[in-house]
C-alpha atoms as a PDB file:
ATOM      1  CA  UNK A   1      45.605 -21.268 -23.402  1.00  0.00           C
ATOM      2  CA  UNK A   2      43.841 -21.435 -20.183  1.00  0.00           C
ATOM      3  CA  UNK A   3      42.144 -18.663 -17.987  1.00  0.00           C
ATOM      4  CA  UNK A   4      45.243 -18.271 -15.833  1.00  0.00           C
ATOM      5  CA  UNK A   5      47.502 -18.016 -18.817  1.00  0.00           C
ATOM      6  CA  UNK A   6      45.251 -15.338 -20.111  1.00  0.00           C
ATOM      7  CA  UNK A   7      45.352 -13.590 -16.646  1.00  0.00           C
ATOM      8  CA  UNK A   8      49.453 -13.638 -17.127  1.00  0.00           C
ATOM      9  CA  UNK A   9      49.383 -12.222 -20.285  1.00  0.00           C
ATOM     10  CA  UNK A  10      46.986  -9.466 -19.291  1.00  0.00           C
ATOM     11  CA  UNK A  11      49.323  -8.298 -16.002  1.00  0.00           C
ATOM     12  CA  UNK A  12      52.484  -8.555 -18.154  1.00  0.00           C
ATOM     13  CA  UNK A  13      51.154  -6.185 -21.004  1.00  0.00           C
ATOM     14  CA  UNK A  14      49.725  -3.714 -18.992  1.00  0.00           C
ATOM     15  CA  UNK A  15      52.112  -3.610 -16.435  1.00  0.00           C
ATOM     16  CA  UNK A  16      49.652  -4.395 -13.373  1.00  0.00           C
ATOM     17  CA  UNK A  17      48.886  -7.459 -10.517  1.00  0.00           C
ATOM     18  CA  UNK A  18      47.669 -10.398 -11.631  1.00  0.00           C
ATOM     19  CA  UNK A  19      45.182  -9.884  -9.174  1.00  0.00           C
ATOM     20  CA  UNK A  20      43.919  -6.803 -10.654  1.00  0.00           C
ATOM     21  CA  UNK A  21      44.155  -8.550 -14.266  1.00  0.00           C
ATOM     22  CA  UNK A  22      42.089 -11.826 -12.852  1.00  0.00           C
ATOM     23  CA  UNK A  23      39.406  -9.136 -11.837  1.00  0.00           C
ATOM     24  CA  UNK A  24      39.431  -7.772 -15.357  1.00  0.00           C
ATOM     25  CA  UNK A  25      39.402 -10.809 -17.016  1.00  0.00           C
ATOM     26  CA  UNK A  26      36.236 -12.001 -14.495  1.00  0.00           C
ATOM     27  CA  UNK A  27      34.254  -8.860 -15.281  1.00  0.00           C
ATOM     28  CA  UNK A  28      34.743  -9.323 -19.332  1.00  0.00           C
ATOM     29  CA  UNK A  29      33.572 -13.203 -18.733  1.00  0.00           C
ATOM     30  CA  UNK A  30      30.429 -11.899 -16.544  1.00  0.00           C
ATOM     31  CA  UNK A  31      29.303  -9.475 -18.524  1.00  0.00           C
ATOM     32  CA  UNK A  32      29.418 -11.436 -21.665  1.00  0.00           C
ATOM     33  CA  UNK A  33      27.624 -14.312 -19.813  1.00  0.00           C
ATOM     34  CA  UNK A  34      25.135 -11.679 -18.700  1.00  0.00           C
ATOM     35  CA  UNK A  35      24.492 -10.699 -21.944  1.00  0.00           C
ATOM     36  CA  UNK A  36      23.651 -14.251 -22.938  1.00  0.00           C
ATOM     37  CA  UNK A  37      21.342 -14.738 -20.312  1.00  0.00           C
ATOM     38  CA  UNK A  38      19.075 -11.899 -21.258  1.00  0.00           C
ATOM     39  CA  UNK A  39      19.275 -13.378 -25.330  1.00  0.00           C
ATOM     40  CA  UNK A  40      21.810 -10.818 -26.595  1.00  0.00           C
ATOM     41  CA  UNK A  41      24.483 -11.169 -29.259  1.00  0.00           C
ATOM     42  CA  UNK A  42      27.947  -9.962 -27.850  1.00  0.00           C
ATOM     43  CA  UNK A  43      30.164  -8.497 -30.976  1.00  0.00           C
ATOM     44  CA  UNK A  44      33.821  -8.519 -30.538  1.00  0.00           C
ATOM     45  CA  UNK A  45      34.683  -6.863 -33.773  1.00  0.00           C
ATOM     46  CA  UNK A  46      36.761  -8.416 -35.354  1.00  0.00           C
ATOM     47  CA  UNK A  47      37.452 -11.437 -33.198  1.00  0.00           C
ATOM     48  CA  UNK A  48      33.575 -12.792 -33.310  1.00  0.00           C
ATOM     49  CA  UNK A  49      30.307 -12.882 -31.613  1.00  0.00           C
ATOM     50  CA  UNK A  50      28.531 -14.709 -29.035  1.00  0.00           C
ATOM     51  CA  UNK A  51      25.469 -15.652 -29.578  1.00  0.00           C
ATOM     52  CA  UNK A  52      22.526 -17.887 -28.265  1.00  0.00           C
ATOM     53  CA  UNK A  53      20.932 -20.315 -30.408  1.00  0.00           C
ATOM     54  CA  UNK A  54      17.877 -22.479 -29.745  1.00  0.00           C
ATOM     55  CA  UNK A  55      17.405 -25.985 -30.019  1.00  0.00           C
ATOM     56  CA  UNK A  56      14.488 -27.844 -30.838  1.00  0.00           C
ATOM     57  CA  UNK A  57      12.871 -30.380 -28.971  1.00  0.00           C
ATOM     58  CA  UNK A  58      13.644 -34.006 -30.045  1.00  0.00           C
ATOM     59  CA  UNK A  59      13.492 -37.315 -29.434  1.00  0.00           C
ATOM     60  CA  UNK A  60      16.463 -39.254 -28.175  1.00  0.00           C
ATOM     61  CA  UNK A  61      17.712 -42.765 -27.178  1.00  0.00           C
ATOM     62  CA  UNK A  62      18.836 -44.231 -24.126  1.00  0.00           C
ATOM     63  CA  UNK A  63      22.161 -46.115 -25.385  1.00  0.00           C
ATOM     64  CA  UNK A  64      22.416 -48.215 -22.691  1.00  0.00           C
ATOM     65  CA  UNK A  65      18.094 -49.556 -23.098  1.00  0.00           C
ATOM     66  CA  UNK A  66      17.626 -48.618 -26.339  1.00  0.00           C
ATOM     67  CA  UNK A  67      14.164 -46.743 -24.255  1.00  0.00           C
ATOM     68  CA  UNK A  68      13.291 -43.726 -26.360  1.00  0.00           C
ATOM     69  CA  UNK A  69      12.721 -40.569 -24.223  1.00  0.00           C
ATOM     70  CA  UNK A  70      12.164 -36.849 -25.108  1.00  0.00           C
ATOM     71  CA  UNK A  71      15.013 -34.168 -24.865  1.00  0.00           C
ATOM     72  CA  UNK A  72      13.296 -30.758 -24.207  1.00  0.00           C
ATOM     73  CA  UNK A  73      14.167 -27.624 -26.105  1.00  0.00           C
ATOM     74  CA  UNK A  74      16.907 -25.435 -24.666  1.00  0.00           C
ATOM     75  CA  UNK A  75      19.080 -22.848 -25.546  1.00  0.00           C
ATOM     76  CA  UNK A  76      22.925 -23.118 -26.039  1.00  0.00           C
ATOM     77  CA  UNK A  77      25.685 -20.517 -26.203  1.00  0.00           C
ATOM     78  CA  UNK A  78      28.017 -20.501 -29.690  1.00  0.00           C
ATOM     79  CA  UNK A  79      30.758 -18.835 -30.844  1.00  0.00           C
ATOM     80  CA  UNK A  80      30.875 -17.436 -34.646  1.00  0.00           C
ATOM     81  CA  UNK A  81      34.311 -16.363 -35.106  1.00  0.00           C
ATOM     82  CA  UNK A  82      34.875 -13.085 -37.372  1.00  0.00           C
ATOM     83  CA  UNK A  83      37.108 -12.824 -40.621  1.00  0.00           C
ATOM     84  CA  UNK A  84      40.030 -11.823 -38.910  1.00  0.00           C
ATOM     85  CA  UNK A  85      40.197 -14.785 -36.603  1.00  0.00           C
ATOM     86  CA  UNK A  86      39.242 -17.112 -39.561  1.00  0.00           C
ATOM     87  CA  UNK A  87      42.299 -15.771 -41.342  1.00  0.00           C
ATOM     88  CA  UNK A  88      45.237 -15.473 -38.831  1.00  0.00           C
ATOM     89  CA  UNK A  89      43.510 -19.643 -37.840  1.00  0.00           C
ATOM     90  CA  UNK A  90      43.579 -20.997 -41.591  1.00  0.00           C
ATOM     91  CA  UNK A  91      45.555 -18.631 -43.186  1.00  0.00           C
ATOM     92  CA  UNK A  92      44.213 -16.241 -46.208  1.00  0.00           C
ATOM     93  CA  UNK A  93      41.857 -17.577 -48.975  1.00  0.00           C
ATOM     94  CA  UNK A  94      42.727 -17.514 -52.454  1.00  0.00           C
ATOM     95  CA  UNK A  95      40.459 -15.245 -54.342  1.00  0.00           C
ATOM     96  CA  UNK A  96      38.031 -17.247 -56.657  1.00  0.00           C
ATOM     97  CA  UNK A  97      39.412 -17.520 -60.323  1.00  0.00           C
ATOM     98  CA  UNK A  98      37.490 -15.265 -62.512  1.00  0.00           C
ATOM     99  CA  UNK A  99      35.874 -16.363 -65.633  1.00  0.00           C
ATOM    100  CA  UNK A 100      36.933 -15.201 -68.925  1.00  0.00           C
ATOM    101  CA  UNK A 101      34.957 -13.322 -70.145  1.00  0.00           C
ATOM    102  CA  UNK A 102      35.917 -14.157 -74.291  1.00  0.00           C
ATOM    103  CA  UNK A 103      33.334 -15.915 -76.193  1.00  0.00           C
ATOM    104  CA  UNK A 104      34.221 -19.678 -77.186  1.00  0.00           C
ATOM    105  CA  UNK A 105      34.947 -20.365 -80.332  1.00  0.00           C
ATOM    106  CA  UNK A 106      36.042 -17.269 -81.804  1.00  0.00           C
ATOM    107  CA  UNK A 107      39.060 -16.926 -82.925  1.00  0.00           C
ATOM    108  CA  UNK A 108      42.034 -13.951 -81.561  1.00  0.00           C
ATOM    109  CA  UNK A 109      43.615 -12.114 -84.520  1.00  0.00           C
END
């Protein structure tokens, strides 16, 4: 799905432009990247979160030299996706067997 298909879907559910849809649509993907910027978490319960995670600084390789070189920290945007998403994308999980609870060896009359 891209943005525009998104943008479709919005106008034809709610019955209003696409133009006034693509605004919507904008404003949600501003103010989460907003939010972001300043280090928040975004919760859409229960699709998922947005969060910002940091990465280390490290030491890298050149691939085409071989030359080692430093990659600074820096912070990255991620997605953690909620239980509902997780479920309708790979379907339910079984519950965990439980364990019997009987003691072995002994002997059912």
């Amino acid at each position: 799905m891209t943005k525009a298909d998104l943008i479709d879907t919005v106008a034809g559910e709610s019955e209003i432009s696409k133009r006034q849809a693509g605004e919507i649509v904008d404003l949600i993907l501003d103010e989460i990247k907003t939010a972001l910027q300043k280090g928040d978490r975004v919760a859409l319960t229960p699709f998922g979160s947005f969060v910002v995670r940091h990465r280390k600084a490290r030491e890298g390789r050149n691939p085409k030299t071989g030359e080692k070189l430093k990659i600074a920290a820096r912070k990255v945007p991620a997605f953690v996706a909620g239980k509902s998403l997780k479920e309708a994308v790979g379907g339910v999980k079984k519950p965990a067997a439980k364990k019997s609870t009987a003691k072995k060896g002994a002997k059912r009359r």
